[in-house]
Each structure stands twice: as structure tokens, then as C-alpha cells.
N, C-alpha and C. Protein backbone atom coordinates (compact mmCIF):
# COMPACT_ATOMS: atom_id res chain seq x y z
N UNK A 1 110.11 117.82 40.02
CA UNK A 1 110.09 116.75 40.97
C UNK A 1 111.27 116.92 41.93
N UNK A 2 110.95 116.50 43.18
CA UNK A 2 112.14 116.88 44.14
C UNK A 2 112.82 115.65 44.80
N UNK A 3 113.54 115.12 44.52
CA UNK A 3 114.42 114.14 44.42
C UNK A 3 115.95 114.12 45.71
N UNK A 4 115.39 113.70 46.89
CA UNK A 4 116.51 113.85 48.06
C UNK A 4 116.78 112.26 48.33
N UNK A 5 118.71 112.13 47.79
CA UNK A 5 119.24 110.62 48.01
C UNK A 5 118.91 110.39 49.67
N UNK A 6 119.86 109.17 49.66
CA UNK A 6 119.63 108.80 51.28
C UNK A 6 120.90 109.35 51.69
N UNK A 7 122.03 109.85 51.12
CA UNK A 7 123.40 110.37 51.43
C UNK A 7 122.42 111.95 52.24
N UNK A 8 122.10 112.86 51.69
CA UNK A 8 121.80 113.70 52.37
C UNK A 8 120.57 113.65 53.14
N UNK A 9 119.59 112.89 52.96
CA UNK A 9 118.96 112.37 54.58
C UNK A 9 119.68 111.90 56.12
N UNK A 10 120.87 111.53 55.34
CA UNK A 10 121.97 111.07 56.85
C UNK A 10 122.38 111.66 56.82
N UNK A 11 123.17 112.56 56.02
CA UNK A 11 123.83 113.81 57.09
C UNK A 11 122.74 115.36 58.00
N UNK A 12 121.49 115.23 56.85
CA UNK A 12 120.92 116.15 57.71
C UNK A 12 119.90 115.30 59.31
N UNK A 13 120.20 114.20 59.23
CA UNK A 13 119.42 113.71 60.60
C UNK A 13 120.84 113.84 61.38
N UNK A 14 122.13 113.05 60.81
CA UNK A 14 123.43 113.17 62.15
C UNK A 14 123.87 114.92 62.31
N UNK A 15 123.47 115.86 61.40
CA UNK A 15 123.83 117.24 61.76
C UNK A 15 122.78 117.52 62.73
N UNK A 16 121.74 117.41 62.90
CA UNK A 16 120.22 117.53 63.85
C UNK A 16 120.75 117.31 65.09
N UNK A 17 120.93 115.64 64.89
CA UNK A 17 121.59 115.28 66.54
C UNK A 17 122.74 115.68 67.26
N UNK A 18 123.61 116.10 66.63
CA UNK A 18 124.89 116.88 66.89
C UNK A 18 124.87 118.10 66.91
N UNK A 19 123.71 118.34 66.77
CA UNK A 19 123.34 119.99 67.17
C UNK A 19 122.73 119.75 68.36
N UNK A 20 121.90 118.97 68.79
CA UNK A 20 121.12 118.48 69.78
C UNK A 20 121.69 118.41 70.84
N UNK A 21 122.76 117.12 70.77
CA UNK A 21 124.05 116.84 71.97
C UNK A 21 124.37 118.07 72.45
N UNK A 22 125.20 119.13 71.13
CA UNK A 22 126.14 120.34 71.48
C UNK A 22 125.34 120.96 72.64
N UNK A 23 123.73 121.16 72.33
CA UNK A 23 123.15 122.15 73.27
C UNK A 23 122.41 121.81 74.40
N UNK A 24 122.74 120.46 74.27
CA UNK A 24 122.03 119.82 76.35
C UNK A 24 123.54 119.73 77.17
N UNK A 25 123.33 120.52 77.91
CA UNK A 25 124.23 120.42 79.33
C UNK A 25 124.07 119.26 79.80
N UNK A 26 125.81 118.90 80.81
CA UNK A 26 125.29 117.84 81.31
C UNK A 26 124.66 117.53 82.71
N UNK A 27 123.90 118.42 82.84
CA UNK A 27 123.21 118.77 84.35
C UNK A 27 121.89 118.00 83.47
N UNK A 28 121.07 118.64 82.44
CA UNK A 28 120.08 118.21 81.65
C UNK A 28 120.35 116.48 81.57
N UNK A 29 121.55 116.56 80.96
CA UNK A 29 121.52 114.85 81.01
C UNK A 29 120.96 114.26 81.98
N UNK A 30 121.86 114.47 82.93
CA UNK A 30 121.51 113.44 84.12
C UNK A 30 119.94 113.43 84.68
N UNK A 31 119.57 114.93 84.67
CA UNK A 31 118.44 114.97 85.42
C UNK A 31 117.58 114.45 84.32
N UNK A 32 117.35 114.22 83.30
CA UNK A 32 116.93 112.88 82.24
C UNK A 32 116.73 111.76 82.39
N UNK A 33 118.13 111.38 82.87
CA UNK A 33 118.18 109.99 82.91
C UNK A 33 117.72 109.53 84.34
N UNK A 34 117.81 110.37 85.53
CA UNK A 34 117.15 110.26 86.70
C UNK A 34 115.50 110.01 86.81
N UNK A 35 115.21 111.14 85.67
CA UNK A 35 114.01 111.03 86.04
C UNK A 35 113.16 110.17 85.08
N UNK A 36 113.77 109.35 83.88
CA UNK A 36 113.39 108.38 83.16
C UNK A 36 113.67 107.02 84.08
N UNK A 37 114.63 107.05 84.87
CA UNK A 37 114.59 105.72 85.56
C UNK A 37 113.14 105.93 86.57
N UNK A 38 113.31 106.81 87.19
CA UNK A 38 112.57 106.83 88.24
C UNK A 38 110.72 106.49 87.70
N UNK A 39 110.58 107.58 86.91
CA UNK A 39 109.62 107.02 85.55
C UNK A 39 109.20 105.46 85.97
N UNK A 40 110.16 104.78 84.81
CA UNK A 40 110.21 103.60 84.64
C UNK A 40 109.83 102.85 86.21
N UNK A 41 110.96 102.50 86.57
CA UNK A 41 110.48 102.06 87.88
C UNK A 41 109.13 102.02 88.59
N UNK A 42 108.72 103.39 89.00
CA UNK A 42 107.47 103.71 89.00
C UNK A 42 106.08 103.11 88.34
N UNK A 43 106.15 102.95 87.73
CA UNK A 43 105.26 102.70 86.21
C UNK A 43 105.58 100.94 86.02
N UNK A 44 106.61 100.58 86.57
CA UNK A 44 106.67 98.71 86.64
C UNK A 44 106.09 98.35 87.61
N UNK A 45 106.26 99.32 89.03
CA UNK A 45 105.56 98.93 90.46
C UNK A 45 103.92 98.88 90.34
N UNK A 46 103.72 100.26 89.57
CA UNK A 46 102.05 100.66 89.26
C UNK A 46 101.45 99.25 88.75
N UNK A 47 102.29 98.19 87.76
CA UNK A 47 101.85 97.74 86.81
C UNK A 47 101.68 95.93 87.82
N UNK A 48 102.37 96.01 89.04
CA UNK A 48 102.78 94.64 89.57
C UNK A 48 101.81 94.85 91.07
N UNK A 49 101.71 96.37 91.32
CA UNK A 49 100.18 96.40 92.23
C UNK A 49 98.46 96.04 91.35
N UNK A 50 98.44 96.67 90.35
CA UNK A 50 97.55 96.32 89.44
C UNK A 50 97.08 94.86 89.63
N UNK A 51 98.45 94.02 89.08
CA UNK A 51 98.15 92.45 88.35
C UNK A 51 97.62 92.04 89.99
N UNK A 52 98.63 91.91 91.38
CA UNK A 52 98.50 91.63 92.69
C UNK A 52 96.90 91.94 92.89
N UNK A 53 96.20 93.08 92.63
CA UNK A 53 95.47 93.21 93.07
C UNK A 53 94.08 92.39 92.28
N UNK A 54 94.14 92.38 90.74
CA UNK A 54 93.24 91.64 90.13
C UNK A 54 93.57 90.50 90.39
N UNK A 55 94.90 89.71 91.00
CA UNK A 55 94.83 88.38 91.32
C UNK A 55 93.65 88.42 92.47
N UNK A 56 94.08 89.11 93.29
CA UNK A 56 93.35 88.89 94.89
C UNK A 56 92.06 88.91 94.54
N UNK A 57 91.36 90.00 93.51
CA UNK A 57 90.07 89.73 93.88
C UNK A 57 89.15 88.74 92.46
N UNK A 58 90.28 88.03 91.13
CA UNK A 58 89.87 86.37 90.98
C UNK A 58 89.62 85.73 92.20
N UNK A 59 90.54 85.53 92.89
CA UNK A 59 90.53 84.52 93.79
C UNK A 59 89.49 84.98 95.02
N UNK A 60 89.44 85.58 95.18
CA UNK A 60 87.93 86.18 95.96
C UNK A 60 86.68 85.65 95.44
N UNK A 61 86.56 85.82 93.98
CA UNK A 61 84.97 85.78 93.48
C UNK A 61 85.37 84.43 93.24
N UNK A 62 86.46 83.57 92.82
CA UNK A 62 86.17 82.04 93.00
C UNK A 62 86.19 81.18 94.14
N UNK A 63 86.30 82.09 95.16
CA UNK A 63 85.75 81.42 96.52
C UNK A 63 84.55 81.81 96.65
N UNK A 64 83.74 82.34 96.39
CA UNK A 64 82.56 82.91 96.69
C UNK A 64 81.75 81.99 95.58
N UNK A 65 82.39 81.75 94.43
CA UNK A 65 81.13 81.12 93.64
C UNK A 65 81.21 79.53 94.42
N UNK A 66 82.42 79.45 95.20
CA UNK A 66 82.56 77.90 95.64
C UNK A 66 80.65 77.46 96.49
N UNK A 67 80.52 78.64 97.19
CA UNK A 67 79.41 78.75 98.46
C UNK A 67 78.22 78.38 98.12
């Protein structure tokens, strides 16, 4: 039976990530975090033309059923 505590589950996940850090430049960083904002942003606008636009056309077909 193979039997792994939680003491060496945390050091082999914080040795992973600290290997991880060591080998992203920080050019990689940024252009990350640039392009996760930009992402984001993007993808909130997509989401607030969407709702705008299914408002407009409720309110279209409940003027039309007014007729």
C-alpha cells in the first residue's frame, strides 16, 4: 500500500511552484498579466453588448405584442 502524508504533498506542490516562478522571465510575466486583463475586459464588454442587445429586442417584441 502506498501511503503519502500531507507533509510531503506540500513540499512537492511548493517545490513545483518554485520551480515554476524560477523559470518565467519577467517579460513572460507581464505579457500575462497584460493579456489576462485585456482578456477579461474584453469578455465583460462581450457580455454587457449581449445583455443591451437582448434587452432591446424584449422590448421590441413587447411593443409589438402591444398592436
Amino acid at each position: 500500500m502506498n501511503v503519502v502524508d500531507n507533509s510531503t504533498k506540500a513540499s512537492t506542490a511548493f517545490g513545483t511552484l518554485i520551480t515554476i516562478f524560477a523559470n518565467i522571465s519577467h517579460n513572460d510575466l507581464l505579457k500575462t498579466m497584460i493579456l489576462a486583463a485585456v482578456g477579461g475586459a474584453s469578455s465583460f464588454l462581450a457580455t454587457l453588448v449581449v445583455k443591451f442587445l437582448i434587452c432591446k429586442l424584449k422590448n421590441i417584441r413587447s411593443k409589438q405584442k402591444l398592436w
